[in-house]
N, C-alpha and C. Protein backbone atom coordinates (compact mmCIF):
# COMPACT_ATOMS: atom_id res chain seq x y z
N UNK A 1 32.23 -66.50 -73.01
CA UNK A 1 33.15 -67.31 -73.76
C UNK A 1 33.67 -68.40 -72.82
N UNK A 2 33.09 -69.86 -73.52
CA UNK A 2 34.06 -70.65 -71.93
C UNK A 2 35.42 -71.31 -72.29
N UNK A 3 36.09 -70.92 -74.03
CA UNK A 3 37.32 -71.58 -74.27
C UNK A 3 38.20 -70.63 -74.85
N UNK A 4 39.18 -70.38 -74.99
CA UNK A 4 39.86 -69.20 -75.93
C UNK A 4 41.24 -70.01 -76.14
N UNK A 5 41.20 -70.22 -77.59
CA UNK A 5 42.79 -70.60 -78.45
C UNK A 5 43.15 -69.80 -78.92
N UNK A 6 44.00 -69.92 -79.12
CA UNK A 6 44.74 -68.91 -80.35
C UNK A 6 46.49 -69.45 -80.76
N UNK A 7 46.37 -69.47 -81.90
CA UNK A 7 47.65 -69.92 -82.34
C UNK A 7 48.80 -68.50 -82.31
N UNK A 8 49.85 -69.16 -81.38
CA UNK A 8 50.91 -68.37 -81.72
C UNK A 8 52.18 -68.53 -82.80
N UNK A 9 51.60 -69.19 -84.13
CA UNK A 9 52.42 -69.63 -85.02
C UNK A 9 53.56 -70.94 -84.58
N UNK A 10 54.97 -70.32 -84.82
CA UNK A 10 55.81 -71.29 -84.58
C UNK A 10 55.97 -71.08 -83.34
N UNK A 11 54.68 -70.19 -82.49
CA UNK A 11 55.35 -70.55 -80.91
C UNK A 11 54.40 -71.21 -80.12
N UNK A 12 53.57 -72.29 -80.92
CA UNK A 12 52.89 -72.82 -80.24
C UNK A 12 51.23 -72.46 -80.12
N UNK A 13 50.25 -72.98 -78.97
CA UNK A 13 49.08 -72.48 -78.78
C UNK A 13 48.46 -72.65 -77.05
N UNK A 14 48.39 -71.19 -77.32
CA UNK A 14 47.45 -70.58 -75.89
C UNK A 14 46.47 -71.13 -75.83
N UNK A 15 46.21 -71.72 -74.51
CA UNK A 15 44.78 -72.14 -74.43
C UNK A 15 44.36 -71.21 -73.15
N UNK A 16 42.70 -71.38 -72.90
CA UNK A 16 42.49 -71.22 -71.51
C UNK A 16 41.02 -70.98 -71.21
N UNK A 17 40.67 -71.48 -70.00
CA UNK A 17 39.17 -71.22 -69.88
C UNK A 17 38.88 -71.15 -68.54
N UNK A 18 38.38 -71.51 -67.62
CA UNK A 18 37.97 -71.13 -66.46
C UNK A 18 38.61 -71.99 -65.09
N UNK A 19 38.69 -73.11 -65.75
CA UNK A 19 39.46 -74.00 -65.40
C UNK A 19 41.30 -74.07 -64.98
N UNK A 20 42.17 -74.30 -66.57
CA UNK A 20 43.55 -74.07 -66.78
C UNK A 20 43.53 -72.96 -67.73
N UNK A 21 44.48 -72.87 -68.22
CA UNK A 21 45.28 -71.90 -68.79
C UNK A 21 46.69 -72.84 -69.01
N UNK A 22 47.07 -72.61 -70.78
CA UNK A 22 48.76 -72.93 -70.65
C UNK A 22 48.75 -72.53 -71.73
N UNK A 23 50.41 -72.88 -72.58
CA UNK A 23 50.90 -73.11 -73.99
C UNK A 23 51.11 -74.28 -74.22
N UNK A 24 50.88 -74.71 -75.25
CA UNK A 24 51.49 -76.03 -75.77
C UNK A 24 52.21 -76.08 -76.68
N UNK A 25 53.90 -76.16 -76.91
CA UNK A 25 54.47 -75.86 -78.10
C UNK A 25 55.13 -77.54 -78.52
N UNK A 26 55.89 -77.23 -79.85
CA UNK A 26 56.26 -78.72 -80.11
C UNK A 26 57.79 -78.95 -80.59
N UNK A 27 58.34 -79.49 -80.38
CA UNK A 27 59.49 -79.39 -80.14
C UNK A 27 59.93 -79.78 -81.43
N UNK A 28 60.96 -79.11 -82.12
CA UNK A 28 61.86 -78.74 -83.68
C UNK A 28 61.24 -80.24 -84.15
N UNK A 29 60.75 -79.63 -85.57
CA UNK A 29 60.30 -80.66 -86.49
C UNK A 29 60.80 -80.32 -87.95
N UNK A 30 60.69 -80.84 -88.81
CA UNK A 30 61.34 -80.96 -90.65
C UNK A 30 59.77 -80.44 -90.59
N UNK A 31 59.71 -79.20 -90.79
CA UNK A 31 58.39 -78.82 -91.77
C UNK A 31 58.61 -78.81 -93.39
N UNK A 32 57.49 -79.76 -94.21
CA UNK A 32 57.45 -79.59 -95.45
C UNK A 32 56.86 -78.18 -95.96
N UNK A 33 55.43 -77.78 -95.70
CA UNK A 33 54.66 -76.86 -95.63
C UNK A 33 54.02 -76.41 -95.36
N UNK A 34 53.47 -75.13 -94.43
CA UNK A 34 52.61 -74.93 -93.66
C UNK A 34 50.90 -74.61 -94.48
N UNK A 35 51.53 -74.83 -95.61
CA UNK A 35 49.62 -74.41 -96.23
C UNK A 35 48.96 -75.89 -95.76
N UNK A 36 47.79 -75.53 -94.72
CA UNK A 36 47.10 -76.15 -94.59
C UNK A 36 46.75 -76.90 -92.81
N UNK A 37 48.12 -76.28 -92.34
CA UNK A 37 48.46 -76.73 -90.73
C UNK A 37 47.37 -75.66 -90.01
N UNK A 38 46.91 -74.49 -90.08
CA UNK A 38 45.94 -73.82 -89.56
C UNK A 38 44.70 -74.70 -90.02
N UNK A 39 44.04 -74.94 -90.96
CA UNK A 39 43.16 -75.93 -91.36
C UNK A 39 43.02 -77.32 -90.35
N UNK A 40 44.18 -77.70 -90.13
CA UNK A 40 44.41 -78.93 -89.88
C UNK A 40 44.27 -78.91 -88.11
N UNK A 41 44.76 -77.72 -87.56
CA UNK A 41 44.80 -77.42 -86.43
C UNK A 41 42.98 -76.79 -85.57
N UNK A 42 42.51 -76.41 -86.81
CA UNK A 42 41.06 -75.92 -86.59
C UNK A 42 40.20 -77.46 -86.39
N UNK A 43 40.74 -78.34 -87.63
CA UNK A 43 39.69 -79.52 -87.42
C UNK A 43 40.25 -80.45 -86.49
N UNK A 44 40.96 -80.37 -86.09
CA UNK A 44 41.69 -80.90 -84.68
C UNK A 44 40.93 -80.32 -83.95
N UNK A 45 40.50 -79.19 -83.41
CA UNK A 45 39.61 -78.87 -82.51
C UNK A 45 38.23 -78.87 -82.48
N UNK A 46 37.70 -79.22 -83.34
CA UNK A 46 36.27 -79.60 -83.73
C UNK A 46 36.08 -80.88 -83.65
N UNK A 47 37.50 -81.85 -84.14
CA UNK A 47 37.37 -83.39 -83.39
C UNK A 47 37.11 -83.25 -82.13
N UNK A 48 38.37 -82.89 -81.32
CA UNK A 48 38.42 -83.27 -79.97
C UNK A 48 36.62 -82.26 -79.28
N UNK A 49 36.82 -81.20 -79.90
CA UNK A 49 35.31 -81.09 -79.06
C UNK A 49 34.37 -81.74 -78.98
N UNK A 50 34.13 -82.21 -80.63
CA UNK A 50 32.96 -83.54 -80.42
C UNK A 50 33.21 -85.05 -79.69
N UNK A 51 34.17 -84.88 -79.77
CA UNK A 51 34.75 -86.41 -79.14
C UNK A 51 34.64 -85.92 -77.40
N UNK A 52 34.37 -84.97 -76.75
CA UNK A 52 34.27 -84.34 -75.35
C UNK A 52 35.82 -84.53 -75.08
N UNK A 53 36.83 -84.09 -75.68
CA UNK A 53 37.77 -83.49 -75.18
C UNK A 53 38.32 -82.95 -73.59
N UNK A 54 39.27 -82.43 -72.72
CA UNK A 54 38.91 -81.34 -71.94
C UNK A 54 39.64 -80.78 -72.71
N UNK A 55 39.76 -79.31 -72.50
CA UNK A 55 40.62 -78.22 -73.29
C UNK A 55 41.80 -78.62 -73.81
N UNK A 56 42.80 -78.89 -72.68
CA UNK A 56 44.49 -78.95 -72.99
C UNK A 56 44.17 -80.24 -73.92
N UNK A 57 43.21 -81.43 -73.36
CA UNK A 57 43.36 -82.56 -74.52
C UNK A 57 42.82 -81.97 -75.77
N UNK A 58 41.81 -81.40 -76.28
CA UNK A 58 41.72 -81.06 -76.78
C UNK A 58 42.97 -80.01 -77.92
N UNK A 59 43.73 -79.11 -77.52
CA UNK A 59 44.74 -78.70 -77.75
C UNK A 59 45.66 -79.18 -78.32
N UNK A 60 45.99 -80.11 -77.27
CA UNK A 60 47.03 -81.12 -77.85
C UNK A 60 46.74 -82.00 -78.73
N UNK A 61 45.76 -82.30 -79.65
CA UNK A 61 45.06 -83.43 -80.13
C UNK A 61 45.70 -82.30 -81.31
N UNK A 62 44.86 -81.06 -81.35
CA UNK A 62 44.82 -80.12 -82.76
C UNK A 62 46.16 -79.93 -83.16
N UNK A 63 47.18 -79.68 -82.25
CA UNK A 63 48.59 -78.92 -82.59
C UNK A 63 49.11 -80.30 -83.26
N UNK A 64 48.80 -81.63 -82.73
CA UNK A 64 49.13 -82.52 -83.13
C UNK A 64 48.40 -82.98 -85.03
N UNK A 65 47.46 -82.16 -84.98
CA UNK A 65 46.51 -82.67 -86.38
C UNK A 65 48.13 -81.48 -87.39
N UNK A 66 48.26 -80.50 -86.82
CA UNK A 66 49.09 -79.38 -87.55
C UNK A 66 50.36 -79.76 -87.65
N UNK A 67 50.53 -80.37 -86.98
CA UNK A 67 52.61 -80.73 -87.16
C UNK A 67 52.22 -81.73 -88.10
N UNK A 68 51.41 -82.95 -88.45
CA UNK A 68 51.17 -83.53 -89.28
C UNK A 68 51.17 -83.15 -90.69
N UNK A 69 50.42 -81.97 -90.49
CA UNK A 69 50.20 -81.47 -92.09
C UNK A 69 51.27 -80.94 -92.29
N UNK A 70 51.44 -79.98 -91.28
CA UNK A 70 53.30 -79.03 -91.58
C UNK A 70 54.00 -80.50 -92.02
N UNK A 71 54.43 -81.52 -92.21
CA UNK A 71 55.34 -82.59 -92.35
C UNK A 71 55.01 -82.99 -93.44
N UNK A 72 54.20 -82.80 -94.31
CA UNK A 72 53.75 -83.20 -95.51
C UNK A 72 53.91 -81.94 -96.39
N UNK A 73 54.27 -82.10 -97.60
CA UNK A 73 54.29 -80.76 -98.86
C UNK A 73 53.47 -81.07 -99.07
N UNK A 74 52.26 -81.52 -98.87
CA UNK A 74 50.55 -81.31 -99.61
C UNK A 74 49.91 -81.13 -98.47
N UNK A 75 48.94 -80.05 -98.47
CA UNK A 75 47.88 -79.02 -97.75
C UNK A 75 47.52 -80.37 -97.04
N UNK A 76 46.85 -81.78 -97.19
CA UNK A 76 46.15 -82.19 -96.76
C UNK A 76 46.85 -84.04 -96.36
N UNK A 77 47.94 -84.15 -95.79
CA UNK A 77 49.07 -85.26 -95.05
C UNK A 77 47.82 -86.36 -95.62
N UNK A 78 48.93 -87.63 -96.40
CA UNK A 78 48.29 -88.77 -96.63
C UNK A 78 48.55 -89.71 -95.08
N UNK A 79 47.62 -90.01 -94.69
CA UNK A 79 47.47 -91.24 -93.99
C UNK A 79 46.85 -90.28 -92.89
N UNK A 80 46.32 -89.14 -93.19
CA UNK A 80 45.56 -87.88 -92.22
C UNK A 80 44.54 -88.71 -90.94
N UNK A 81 44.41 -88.94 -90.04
CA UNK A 81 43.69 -89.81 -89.21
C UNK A 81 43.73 -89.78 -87.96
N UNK A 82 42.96 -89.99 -86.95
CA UNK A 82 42.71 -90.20 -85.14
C UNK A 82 43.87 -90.75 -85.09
N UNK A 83 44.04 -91.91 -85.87
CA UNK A 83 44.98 -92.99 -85.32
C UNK A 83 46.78 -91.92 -85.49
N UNK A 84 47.01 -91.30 -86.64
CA UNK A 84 47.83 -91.24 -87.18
C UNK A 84 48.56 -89.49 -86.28
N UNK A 85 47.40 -88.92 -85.26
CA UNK A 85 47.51 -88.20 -85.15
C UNK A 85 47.95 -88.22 -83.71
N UNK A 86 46.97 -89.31 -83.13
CA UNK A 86 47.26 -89.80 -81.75
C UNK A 86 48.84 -90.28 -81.45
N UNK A 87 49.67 -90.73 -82.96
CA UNK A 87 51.00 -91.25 -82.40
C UNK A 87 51.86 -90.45 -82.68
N UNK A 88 51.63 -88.99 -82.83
CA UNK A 88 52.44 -87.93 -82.54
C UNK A 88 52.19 -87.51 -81.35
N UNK A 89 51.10 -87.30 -80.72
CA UNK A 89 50.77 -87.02 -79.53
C UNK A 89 51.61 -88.30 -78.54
N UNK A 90 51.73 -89.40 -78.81
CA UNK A 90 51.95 -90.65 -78.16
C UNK A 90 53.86 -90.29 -77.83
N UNK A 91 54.44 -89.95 -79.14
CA UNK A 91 55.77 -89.31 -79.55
C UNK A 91 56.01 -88.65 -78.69
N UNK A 92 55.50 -87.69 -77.89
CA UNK A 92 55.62 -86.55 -76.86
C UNK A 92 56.25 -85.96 -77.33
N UNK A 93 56.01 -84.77 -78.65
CA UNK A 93 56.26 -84.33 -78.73
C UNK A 93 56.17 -82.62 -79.21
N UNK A 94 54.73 -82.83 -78.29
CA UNK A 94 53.88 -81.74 -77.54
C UNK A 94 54.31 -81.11 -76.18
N UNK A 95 54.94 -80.67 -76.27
CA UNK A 95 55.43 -80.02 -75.03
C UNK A 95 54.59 -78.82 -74.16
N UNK A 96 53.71 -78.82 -72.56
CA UNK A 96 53.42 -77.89 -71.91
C UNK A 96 54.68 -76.99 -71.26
N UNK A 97 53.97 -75.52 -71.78
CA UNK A 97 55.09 -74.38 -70.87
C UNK A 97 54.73 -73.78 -69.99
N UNK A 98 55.47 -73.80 -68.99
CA UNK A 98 54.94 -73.40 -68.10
C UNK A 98 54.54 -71.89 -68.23
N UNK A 99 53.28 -71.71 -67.30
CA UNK A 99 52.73 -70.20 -68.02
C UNK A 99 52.33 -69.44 -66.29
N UNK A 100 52.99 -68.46 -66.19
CA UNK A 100 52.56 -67.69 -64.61
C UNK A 100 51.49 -67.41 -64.05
């Protein structure tokens, strides 16, 4: 296995591979609804992999596709996009924790 995620819900997401290891959580947001932020957070990581990502970018790209959708009451955020996803990421408001 050379990547392992896993969502820890509202506490963020574990990453780690051979390389780093961290969490990435996001700091208090107005969630509309979460149907669809696991969705949204999966194809966040299938972008950034094809796009050659490294992990944490990668990570942070997806958690960022999920606070998007969480912010919208429909499963699937209008204006859903690279661009639209990158300026939450830009927002900083992806936070790394430190992990031992």
């Amino acid at each position: 296995m050379r990547n392992v995620v896993i969502s820890l819900a509202a506490d963020g997401v574990f990453f780690a591979n051979a390389q780093t290891s961290g969490i990435l959580t996001v700091s208090p947001q107005n969630v509309a609804s979460v149907t669809g932020a696991g969705d949204a957070l999966m194809a966040g990581l299938v972008h950034a992999h094809l796009a050659n990502f490294n992990l944490e970018d990668a990570v942070r790209f997806a958690l960022a596709a999920a606070v998007l959708s969480a912010a919208s009451a429909t499963p699937v955020a209008r204006g859903f996009s690279a661009e639209s996803i990158q300026q939450i990421i830009n927002d900083k408001i992806i936070i790394k924790e430190q992990t031992p």
